[in-house]
PDB file of N, CA and C in Angstrom:
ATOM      1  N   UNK A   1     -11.260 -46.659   6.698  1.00  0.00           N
ATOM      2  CA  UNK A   1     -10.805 -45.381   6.201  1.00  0.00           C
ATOM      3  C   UNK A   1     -11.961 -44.414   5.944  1.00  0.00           C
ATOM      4  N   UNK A   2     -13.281 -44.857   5.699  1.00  0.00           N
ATOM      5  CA  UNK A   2     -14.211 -43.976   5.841  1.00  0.00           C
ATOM      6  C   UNK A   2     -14.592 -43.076   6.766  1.00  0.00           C
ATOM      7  N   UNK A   3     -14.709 -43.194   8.001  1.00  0.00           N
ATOM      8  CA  UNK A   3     -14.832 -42.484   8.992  1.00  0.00           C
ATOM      9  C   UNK A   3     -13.501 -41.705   9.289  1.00  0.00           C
ATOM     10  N   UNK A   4     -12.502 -41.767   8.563  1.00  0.00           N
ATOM     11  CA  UNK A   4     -11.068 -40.497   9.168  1.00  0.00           C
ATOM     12  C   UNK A   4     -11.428 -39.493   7.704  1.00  0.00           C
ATOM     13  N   UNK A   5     -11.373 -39.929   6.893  1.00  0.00           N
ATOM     14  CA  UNK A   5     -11.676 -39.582   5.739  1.00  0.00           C
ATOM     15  C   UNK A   5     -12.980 -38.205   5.343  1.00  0.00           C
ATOM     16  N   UNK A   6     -14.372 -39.212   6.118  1.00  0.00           N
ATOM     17  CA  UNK A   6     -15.421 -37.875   6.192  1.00  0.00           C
ATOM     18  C   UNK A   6     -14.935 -36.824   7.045  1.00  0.00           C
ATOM     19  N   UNK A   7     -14.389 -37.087   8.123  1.00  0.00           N
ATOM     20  CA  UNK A   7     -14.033 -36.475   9.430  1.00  0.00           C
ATOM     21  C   UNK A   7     -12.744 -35.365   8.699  1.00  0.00           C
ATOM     22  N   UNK A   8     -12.300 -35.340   7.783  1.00  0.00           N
ATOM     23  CA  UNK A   8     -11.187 -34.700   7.520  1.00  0.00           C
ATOM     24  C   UNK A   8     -11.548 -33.793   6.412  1.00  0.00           C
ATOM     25  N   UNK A   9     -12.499 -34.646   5.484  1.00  0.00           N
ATOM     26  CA  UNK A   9     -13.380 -33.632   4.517  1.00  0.00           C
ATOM     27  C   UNK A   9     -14.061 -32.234   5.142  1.00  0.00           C
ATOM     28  N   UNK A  10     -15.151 -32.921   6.095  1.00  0.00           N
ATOM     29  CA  UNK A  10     -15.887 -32.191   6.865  1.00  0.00           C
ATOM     30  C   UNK A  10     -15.329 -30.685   7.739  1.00  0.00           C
ATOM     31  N   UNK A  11     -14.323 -31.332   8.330  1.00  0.00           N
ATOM     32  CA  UNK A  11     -13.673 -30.351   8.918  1.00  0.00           C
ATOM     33  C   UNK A  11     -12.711 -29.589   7.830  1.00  0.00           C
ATOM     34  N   UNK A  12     -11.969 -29.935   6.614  1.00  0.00           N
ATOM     35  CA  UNK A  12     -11.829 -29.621   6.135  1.00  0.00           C
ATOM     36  C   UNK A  12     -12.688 -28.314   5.322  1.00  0.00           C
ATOM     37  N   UNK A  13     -13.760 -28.403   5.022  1.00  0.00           N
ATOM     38  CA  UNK A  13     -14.500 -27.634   3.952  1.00  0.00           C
ATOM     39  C   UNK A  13     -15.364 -26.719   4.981  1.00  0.00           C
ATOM     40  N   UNK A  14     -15.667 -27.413   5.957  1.00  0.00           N
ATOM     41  CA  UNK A  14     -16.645 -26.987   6.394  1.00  0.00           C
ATOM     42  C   UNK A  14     -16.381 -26.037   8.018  1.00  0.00           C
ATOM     43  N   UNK A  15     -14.854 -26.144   8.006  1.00  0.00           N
ATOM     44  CA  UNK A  15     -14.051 -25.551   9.176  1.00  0.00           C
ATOM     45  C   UNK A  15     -13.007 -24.358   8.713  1.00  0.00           C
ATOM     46  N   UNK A  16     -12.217 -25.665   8.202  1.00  0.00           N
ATOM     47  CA  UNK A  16     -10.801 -24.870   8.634  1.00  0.00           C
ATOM     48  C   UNK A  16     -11.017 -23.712   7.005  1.00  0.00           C
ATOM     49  N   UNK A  17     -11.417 -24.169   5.793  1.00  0.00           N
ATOM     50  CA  UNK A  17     -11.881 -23.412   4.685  1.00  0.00           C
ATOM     51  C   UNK A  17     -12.138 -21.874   5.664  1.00  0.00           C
ATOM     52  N   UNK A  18     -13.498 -21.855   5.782  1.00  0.00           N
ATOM     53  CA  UNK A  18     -14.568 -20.888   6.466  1.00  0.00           C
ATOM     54  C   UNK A  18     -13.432 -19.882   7.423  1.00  0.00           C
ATOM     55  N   UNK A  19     -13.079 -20.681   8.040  1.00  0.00           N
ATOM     56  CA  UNK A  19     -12.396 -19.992   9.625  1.00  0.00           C
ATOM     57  C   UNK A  19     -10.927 -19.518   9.204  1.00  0.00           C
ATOM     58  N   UNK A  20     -10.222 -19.943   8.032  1.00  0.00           N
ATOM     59  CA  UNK A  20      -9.039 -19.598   7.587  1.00  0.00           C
ATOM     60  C   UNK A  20      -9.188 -18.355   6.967  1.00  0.00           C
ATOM     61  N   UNK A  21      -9.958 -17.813   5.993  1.00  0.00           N
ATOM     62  CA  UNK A  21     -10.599 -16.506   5.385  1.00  0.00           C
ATOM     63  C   UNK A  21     -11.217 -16.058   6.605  1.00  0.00           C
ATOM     64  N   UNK A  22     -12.042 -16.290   7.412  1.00  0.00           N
ATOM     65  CA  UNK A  22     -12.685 -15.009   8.415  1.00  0.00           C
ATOM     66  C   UNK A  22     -11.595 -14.436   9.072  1.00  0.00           C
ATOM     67  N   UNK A  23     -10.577 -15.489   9.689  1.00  0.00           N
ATOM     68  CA  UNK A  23      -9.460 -14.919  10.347  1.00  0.00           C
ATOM     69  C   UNK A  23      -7.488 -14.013   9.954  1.00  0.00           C
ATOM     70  N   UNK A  24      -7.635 -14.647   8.432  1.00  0.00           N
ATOM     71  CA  UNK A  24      -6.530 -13.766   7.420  1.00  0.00           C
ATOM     72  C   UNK A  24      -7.054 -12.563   6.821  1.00  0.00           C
ATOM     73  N   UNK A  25      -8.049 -12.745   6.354  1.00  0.00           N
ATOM     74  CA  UNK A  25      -8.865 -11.301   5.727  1.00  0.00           C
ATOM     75  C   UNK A  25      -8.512 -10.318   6.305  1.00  0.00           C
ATOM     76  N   UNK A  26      -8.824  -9.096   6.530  1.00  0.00           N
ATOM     77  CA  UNK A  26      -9.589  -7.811   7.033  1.00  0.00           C
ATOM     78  C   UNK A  26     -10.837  -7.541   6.198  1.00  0.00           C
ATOM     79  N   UNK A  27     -11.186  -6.807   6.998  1.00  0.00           N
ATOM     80  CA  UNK A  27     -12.683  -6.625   6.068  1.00  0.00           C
ATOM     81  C   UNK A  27     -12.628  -5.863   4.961  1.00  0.00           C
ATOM     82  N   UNK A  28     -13.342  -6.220   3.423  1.00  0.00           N
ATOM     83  CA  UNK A  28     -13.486  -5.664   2.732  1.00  0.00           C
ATOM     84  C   UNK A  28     -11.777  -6.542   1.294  1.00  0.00           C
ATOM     85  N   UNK A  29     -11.633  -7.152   2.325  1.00  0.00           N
ATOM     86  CA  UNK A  29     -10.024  -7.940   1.474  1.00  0.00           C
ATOM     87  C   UNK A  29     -10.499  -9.713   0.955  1.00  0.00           C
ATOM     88  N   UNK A  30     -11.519  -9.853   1.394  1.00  0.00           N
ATOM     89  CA  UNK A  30     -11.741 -11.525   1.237  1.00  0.00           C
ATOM     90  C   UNK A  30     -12.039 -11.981  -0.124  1.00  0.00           C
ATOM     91  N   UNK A  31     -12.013 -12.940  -0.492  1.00  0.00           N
ATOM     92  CA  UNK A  31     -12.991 -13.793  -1.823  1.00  0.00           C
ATOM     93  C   UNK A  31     -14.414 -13.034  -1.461  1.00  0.00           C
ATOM     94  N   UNK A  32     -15.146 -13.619  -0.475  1.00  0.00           N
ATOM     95  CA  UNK A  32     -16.425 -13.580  -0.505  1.00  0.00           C
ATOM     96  C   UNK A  32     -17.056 -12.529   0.585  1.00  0.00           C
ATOM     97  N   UNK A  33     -17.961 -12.197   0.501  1.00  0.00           N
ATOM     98  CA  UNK A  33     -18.797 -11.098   1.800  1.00  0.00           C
ATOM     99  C   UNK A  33     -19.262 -11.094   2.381  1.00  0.00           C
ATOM    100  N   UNK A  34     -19.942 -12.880   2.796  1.00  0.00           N
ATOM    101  CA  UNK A  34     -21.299 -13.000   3.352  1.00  0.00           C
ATOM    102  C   UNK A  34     -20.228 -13.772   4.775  1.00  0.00           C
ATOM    103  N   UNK A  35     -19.171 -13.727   4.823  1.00  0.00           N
ATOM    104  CA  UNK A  35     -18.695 -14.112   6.238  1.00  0.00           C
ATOM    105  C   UNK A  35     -17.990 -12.770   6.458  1.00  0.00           C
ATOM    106  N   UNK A  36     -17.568 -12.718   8.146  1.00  0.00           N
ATOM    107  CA  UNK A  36     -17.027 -12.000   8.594  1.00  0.00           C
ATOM    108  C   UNK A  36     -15.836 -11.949   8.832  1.00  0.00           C
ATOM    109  N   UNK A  37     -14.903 -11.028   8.595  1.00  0.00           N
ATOM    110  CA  UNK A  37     -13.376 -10.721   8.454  1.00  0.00           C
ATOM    111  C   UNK A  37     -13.112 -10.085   9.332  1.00  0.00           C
ATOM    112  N   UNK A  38     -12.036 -10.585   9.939  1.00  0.00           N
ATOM    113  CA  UNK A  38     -11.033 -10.352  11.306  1.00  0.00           C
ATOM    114  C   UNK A  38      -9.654  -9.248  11.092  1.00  0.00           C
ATOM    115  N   UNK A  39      -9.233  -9.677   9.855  1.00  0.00           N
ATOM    116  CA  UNK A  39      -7.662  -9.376   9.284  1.00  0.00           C
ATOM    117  C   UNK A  39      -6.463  -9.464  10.679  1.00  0.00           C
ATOM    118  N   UNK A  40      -6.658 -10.696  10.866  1.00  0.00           N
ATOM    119  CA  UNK A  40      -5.371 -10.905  11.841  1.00  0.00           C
ATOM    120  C   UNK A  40      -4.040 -11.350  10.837  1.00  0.00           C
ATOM    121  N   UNK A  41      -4.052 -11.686   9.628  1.00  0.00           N
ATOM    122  CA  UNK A  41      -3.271 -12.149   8.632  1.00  0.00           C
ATOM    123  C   UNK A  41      -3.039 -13.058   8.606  1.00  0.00           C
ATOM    124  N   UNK A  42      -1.598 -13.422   8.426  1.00  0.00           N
ATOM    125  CA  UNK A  42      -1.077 -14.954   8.769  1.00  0.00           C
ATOM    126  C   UNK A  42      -0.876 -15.663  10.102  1.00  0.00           C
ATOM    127  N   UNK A  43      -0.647 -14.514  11.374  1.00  0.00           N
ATOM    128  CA  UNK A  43      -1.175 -15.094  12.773  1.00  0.00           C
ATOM    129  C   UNK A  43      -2.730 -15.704  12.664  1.00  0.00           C
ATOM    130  N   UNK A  44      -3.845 -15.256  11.877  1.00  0.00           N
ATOM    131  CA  UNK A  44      -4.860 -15.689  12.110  1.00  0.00           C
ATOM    132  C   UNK A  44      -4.877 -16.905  11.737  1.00  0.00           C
ATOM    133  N   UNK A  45      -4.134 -17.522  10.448  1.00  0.00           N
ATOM    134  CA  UNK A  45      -4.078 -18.316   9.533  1.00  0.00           C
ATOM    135  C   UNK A  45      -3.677 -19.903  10.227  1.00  0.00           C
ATOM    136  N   UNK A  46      -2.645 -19.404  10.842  1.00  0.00           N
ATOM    137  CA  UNK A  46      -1.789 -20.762  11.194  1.00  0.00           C
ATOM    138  C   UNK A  46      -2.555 -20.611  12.956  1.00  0.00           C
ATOM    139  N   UNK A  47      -2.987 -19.479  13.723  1.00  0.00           N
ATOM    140  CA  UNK A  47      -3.780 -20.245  14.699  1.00  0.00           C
ATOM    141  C   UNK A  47      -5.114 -21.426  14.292  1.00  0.00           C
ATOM    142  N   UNK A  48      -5.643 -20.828  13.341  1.00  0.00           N
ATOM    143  CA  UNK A  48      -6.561 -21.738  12.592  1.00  0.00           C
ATOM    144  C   UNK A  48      -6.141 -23.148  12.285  1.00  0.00           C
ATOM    145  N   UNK A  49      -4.878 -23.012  11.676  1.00  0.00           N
ATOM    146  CA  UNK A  49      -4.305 -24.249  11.324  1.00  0.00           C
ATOM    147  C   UNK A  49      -4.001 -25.576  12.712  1.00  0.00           C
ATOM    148  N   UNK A  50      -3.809 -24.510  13.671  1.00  0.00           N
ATOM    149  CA  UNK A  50      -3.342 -25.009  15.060  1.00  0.00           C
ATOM    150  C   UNK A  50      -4.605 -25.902  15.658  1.00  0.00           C
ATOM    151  N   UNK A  51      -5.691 -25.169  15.498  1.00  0.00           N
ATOM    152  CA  UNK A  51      -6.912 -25.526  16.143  1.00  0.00           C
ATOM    153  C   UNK A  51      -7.197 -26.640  15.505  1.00  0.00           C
ATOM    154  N   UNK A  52      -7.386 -26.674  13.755  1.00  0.00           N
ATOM    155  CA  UNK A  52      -8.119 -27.304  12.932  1.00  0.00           C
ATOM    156  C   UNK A  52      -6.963 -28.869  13.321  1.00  0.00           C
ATOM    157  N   UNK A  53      -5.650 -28.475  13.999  1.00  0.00           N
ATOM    158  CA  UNK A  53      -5.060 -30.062  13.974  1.00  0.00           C
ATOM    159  C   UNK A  53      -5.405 -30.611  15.085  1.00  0.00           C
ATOM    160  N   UNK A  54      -5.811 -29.675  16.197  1.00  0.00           N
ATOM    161  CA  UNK A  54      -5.767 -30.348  17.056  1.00  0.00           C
ATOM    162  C   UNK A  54      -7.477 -31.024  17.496  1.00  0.00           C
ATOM    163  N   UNK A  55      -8.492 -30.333  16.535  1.00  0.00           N
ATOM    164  CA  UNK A  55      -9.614 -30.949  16.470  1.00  0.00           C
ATOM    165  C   UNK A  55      -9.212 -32.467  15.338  1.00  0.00           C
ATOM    166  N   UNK A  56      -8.628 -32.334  14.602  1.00  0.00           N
ATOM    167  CA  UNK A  56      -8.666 -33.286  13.959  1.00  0.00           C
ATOM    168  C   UNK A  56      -8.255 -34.983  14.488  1.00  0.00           C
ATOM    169  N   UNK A  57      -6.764 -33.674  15.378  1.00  0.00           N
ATOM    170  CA  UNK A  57      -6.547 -35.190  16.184  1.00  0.00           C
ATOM    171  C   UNK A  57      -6.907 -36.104  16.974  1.00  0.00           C
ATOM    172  N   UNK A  58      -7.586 -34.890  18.027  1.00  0.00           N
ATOM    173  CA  UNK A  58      -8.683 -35.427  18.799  1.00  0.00           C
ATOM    174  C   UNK A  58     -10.083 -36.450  18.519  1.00  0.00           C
ATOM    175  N   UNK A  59     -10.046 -36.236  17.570  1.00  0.00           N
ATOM    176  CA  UNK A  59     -11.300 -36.944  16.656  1.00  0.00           C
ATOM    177  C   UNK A  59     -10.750 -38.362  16.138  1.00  0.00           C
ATOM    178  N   UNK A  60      -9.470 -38.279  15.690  1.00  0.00           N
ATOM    179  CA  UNK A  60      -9.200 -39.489  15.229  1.00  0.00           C
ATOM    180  C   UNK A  60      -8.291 -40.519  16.314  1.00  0.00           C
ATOM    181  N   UNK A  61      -7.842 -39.004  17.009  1.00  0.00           N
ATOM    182  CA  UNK A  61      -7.546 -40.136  18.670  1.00  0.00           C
ATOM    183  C   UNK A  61      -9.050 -41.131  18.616  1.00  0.00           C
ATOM    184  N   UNK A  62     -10.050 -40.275  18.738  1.00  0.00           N
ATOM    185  CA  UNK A  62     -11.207 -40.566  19.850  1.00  0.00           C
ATOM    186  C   UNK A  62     -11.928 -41.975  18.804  1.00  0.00           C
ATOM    187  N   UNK A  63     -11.677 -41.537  17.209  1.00  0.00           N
ATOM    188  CA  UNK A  63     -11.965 -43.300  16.821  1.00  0.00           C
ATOM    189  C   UNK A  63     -11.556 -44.277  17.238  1.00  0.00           C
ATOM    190  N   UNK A  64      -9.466 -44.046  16.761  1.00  0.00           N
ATOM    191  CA  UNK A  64      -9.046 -45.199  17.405  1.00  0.00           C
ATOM    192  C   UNK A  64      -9.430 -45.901  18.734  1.00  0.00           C
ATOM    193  N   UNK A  65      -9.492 -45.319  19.763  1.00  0.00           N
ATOM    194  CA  UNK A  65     -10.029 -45.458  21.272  1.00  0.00           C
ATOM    195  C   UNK A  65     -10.733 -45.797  21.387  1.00  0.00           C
ATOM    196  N   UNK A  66     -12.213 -45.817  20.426  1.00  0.00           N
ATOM    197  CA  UNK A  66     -13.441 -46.527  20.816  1.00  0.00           C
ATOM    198  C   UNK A  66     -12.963 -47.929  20.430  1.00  0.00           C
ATOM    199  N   UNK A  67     -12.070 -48.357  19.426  1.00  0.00           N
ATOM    200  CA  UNK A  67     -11.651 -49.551  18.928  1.00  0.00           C
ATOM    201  C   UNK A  67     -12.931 -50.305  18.036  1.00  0.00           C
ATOM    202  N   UNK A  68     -13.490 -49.170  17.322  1.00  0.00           N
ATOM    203  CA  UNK A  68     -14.583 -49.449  16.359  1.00  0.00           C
ATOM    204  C   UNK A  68     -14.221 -49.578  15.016  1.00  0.00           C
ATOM    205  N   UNK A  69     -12.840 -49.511  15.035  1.00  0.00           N
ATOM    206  CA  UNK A  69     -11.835 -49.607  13.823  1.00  0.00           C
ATOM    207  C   UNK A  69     -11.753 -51.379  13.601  1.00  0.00           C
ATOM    208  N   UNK A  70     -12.005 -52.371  14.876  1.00  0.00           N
ATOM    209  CA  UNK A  70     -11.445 -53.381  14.843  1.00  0.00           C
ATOM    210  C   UNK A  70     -12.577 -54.600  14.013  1.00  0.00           C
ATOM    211  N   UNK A  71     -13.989 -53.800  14.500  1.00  0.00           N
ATOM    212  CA  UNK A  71     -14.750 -54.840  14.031  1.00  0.00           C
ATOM    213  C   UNK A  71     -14.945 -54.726  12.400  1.00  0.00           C
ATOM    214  N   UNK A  72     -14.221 -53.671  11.895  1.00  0.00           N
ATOM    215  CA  UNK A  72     -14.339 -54.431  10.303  1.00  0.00           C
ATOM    216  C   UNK A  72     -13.899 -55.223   9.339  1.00  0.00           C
ATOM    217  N   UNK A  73     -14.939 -55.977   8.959  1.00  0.00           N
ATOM    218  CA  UNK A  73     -14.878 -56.959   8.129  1.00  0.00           C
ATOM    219  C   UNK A  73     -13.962 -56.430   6.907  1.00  0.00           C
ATOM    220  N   UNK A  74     -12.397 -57.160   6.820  1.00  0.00           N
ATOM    221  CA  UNK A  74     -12.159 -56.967   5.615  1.00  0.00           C
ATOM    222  C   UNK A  74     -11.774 -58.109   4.310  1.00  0.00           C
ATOM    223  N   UNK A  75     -12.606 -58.585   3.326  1.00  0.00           N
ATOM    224  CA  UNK A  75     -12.474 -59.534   2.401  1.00  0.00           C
ATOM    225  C   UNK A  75     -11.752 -59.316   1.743  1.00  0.00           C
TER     226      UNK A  75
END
C-alpha cells in the first residue's frame, strides 16, 4: 500500500491541488498569486479531475503490471 498511497499523495498535492486553481480561477480570483489563472471555471475543474484520474490510473495500472506488488513479504 505504500507505493499507491505516495503515488496518490504526490499527485494529489502536488498536481491535481496546483492545476485545479490555475484552471477554475480567472486571474486576480484565486487563493494565491504566484501561479497562473486560466478562469475556465468548473469546465477547467473537472477536465483536471479527468486528467488527474486518468494519470492516476495509469500509474497504478502500471504497478500492478510490473507484479512488484507480489514479492512482498507479509508477516
Amino acid at each position: 500500500m505504500r507505493v499507491p498511497t505516495l503515488a496518490i499523495i504526490f499527485l494529489s498535492w502536488f498536481g491535481f491541488v496546483p492545476f485545479t486553481h490555475m484552471f477554475t480561477f480567472a486571474p486576480g480570483q484565486g487563493w494565491v498569486d504566484f501561479l497562473p489563472q486560466y478562469g475556465y471555471g468548473a469546465i477547467g475543474g473537472w477536465a483536471v479531475a479527468l486528467v488527474y484520474c486518468c494519470i492516476l490510473g495509469s500509474l497504478l495500472w502500471l504497478r500492478w503490471r510490473s507484479g512488484a506488488w507480489r514479492k512482498i513479504n507479509l508477516r
